[in-house]
Protein backbone atom coordinates (compact mmCIF):
# COMPACT_ATOMS: atom_id res chain seq x y z
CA UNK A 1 63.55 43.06 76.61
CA UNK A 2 60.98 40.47 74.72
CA UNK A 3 59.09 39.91 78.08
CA UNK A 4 58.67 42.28 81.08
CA UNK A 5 61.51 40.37 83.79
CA UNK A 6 62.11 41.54 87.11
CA UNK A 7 65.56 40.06 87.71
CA UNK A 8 67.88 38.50 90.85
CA UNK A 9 71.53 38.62 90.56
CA UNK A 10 73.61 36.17 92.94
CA UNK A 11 74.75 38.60 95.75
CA UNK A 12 78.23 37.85 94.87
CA UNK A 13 78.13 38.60 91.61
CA UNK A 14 80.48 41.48 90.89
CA UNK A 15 81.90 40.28 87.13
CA UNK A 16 82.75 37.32 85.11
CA UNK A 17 85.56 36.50 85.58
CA UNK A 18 85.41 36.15 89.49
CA UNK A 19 82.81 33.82 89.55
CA UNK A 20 78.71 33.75 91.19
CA UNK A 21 77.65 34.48 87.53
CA UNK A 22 73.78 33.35 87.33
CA UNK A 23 70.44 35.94 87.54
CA UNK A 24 67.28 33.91 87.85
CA UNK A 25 64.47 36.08 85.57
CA UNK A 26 60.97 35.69 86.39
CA UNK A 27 59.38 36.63 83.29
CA UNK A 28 55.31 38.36 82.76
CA UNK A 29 53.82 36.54 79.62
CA UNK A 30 50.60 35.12 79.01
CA UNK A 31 49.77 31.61 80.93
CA UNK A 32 48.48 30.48 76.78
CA UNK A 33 51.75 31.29 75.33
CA UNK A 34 53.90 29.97 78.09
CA UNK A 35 52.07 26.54 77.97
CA UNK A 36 52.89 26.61 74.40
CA UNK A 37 56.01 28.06 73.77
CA UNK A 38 58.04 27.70 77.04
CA UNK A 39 59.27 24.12 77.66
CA UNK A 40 60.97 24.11 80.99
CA UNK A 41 64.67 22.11 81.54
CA UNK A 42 64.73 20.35 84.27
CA UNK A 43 66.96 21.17 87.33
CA UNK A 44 69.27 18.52 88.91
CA UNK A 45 68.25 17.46 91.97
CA UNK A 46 71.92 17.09 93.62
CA UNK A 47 75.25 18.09 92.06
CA UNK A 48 76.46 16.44 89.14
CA UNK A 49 79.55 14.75 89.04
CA UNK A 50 80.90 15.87 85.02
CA UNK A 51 82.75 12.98 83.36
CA UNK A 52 85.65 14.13 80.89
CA UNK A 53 84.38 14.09 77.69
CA UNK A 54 81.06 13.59 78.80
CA UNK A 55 78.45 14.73 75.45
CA UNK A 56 76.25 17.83 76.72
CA UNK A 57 74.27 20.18 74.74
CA UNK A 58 74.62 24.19 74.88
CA UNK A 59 71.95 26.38 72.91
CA UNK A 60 71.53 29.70 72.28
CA UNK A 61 71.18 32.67 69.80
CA UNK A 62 74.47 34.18 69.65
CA UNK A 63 76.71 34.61 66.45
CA UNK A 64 77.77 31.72 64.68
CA UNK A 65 81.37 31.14 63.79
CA UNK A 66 81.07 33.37 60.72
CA UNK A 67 80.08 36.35 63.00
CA UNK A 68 76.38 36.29 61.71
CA UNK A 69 73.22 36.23 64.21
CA UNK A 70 70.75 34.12 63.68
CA UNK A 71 66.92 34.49 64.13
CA UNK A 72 66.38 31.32 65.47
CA UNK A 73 67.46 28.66 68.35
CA UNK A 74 70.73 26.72 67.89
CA UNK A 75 72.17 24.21 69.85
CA UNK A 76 75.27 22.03 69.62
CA UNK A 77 77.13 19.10 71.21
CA UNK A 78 79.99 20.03 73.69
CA UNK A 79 82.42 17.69 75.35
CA UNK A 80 82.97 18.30 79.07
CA UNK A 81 86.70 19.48 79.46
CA UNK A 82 88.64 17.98 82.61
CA UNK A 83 88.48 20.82 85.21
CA UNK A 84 91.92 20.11 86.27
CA UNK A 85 93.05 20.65 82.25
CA UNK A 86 90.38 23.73 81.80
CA UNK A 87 92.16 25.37 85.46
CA UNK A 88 95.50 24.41 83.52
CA UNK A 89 94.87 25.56 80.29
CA UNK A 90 93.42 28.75 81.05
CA UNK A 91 96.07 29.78 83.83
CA UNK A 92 98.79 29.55 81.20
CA UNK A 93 97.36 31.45 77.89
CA UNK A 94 95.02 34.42 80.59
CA UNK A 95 93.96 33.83 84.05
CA UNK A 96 92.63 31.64 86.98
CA UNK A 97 89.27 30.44 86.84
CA UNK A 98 87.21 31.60 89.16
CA UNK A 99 85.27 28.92 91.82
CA UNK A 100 82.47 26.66 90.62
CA UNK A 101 82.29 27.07 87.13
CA UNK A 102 82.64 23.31 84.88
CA UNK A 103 84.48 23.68 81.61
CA UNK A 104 82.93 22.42 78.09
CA UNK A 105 83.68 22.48 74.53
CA UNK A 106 86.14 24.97 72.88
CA UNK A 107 88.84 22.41 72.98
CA UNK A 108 89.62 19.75 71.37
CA UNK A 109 86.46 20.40 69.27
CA UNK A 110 84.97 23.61 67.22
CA UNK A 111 81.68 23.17 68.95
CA UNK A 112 81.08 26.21 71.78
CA UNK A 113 79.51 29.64 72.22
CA UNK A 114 79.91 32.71 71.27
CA UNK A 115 78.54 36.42 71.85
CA UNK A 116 75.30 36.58 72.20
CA UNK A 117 74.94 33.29 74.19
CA UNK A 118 75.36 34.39 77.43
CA UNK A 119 73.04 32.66 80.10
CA UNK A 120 72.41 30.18 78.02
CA UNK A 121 71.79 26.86 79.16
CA UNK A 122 74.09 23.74 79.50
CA UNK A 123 72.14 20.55 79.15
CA UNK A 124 73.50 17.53 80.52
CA UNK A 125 71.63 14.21 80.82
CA UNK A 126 67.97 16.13 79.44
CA UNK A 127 69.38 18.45 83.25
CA UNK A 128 70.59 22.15 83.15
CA UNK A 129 73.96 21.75 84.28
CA UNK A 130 75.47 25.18 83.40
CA UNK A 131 74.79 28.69 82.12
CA UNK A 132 76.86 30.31 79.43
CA UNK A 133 79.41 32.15 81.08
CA UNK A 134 82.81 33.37 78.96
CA UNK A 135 85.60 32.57 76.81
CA UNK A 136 88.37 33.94 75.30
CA UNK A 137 86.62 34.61 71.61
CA UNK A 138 84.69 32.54 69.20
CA UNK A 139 87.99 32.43 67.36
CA UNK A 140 90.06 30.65 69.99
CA UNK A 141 88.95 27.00 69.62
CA UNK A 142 92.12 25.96 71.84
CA UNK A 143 90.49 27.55 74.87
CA UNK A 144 87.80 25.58 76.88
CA UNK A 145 84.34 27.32 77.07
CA UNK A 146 83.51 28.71 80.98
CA UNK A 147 79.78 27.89 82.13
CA UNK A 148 78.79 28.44 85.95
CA UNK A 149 78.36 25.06 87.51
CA UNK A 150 74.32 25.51 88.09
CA UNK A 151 74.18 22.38 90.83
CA UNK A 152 76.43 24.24 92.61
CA UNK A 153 74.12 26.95 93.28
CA UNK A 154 70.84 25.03 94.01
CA UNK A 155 70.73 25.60 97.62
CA UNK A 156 70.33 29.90 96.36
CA UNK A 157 68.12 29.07 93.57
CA UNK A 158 65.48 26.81 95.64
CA UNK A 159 65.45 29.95 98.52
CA UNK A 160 64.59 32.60 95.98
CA UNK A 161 62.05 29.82 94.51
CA UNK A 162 60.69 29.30 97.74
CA UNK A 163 60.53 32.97 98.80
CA UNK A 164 58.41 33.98 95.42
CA UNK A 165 55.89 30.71 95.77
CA UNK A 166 54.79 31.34 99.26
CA UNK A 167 50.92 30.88 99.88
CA UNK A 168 48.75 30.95 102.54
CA UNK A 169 45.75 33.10 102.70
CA UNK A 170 44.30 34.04 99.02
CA UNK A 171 41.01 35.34 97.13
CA UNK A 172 39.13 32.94 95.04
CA UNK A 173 40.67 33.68 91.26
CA UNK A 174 43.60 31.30 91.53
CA UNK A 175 44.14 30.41 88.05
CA UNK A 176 44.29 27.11 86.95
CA UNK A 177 46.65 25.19 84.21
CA UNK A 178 44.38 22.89 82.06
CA UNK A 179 42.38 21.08 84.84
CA UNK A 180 45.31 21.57 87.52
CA UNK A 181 46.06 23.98 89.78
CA UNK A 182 49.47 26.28 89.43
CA UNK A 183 50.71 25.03 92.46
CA UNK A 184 50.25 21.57 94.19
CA UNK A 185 47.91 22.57 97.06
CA UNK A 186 44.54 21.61 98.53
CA UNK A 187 41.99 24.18 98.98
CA UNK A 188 39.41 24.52 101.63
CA UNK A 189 37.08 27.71 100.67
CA UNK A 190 34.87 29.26 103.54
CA UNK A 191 31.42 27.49 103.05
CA UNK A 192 29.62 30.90 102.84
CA UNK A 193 31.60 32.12 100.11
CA UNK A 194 29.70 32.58 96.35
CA UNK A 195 31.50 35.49 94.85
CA UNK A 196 33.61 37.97 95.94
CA UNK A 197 30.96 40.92 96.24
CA UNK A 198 28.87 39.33 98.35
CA UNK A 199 31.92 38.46 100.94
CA UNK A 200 33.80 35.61 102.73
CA UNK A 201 36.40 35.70 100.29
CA UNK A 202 39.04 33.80 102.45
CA UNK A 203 40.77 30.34 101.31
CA UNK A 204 42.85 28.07 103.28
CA UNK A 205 45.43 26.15 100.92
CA UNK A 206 47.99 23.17 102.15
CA UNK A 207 50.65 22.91 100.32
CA UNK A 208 51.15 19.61 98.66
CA UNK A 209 55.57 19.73 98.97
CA UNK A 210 57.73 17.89 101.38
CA UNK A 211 60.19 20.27 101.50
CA UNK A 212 60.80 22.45 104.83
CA UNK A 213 58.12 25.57 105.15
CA UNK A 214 58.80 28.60 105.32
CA UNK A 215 57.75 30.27 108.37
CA UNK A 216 54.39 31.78 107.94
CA UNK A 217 53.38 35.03 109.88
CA UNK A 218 51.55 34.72 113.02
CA UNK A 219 47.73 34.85 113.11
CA UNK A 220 46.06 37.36 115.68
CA UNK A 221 44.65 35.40 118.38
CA UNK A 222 41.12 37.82 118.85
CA UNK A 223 39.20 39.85 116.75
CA UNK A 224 41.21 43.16 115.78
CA UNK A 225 39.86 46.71 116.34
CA UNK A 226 41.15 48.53 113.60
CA UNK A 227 41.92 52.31 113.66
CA UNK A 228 41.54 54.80 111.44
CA UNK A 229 44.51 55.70 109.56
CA UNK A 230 46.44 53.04 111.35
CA UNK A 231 49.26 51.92 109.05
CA UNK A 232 49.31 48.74 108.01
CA UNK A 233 51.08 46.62 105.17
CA UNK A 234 50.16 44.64 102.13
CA UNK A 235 52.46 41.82 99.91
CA UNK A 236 52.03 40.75 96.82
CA UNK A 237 53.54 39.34 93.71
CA UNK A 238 51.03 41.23 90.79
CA UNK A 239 51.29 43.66 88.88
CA UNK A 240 52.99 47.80 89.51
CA UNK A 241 51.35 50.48 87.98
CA UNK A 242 53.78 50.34 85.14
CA UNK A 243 53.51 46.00 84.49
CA UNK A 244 56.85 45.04 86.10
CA UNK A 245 56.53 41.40 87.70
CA UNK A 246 57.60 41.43 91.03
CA UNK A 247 60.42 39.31 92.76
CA UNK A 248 62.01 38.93 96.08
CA UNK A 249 65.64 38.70 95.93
């Protein structure tokens, strides 16, 4: 792959065609080249209600209609297809749609996707609303394009969020983004602290979100006498020995 990923499949994925089918990718590049290369679509905050015919926008670098690929971005316009019609149409020519998936271009219109665009987002309203899920070929412009209905899966993709942005007790090298921090917090270092070799490297940080925390693990109450060879455990989210980001699915 371009970037070293550590990926999360939705638990109920099992295939296409029956539905769940979104992977959230947390991706190891450079915090220079993501600032200027990666430009981050927005999620929607509740689900979104798709209006028939409603003009979204589907990118990707899949094949083209002449069955070339293509070396750079594309995107096109895509109506919104009724989901009552999309259910409809695709029960009679193949199959039954699986459950929360939203139906755009492919009918009624030569704008879609083809292979090669798979996971690709659908834009809606400057929101991702979809991700490039299947359809019957590029060639069948009669049959309405199949993306998974993102919204729909918000409450799943704000858990594994939350689980892989936890922070409570950290060193002194959080990084900073231009003059802010990477994650909306205030800090309150140990007053004795002046570099890490010389000790009191401990942080307290209060997260600046009004969402619901996630329960934090409990603090000893005394000071610990600690054993030799007495196993203990260590979390992180940096680096293996062989790169690979880490992710809790």
């Amino acid at each position: 792959m371009r970037y070293g990923v550590k990926r999360c499949k939705h638990p109920s994925y099992k295939k296409v065609e029956e539905g769940a089918d979104i992977m959230l990718l947390k991706v190891t590049v450079q915090e220079s080249s993501t600032e200027q290369r990666i430009k981050p679509i927005p999620l929607p905050k509740t689900e979104i209600k798709f209006k028939n015919k409603q003009q979204c926008q589907v990118a990707g670098w899949g094949f083209t209609s002449d069955r070339k690929p293509v070396d750079e971005l594309l995107m096109v316009d895509v109506p919104i297809v009724d989901l009552e019609d999309c259910k409809r149409i695709w029960e009679y020519h193949h199959g039954t749609l699986p459950d929360n998936v939203t139906c755009a271009g492919g009918y009624g219109t030569k704008n879609g996707f083809c292979k090669g665009d798979s996971g690709g987002p659908l834009v809606c309203n400057g929101r991702a609303a979809g991700v490039v899920s299947y359809n019957l070929n590029c060639d069948h412009t009669n049959m309405p394009n199949v993306y998974t209905d993102l919204p729909k899966y918000l409450p799943w993709i704000r858990k594994i969020l939350k689980r892989n942005n936890l922070l409570f007790l950290v060193p002194h090298n959080l990084k900073k983004i231009g003059d802010k921090m990477r994650y909306g917090v205030k800090r309150c270092k140990h007053p004795s602290y002046k570099k890490v070799e010389e000790g009191a490297d401990i942080m307290l940080l209060k997260e600046s979100s009004t969402e619901q925390k996630n329960k934090t693990d409990s603090t000893s109450k005394t000071e610990i006498k600690f054993k030799n060879k007495q196993q203990c455990q260590v979390a992180g989210w940096g680096f293996t020995s062989d790169v690979n980001l880490l992710m809790s699915c």
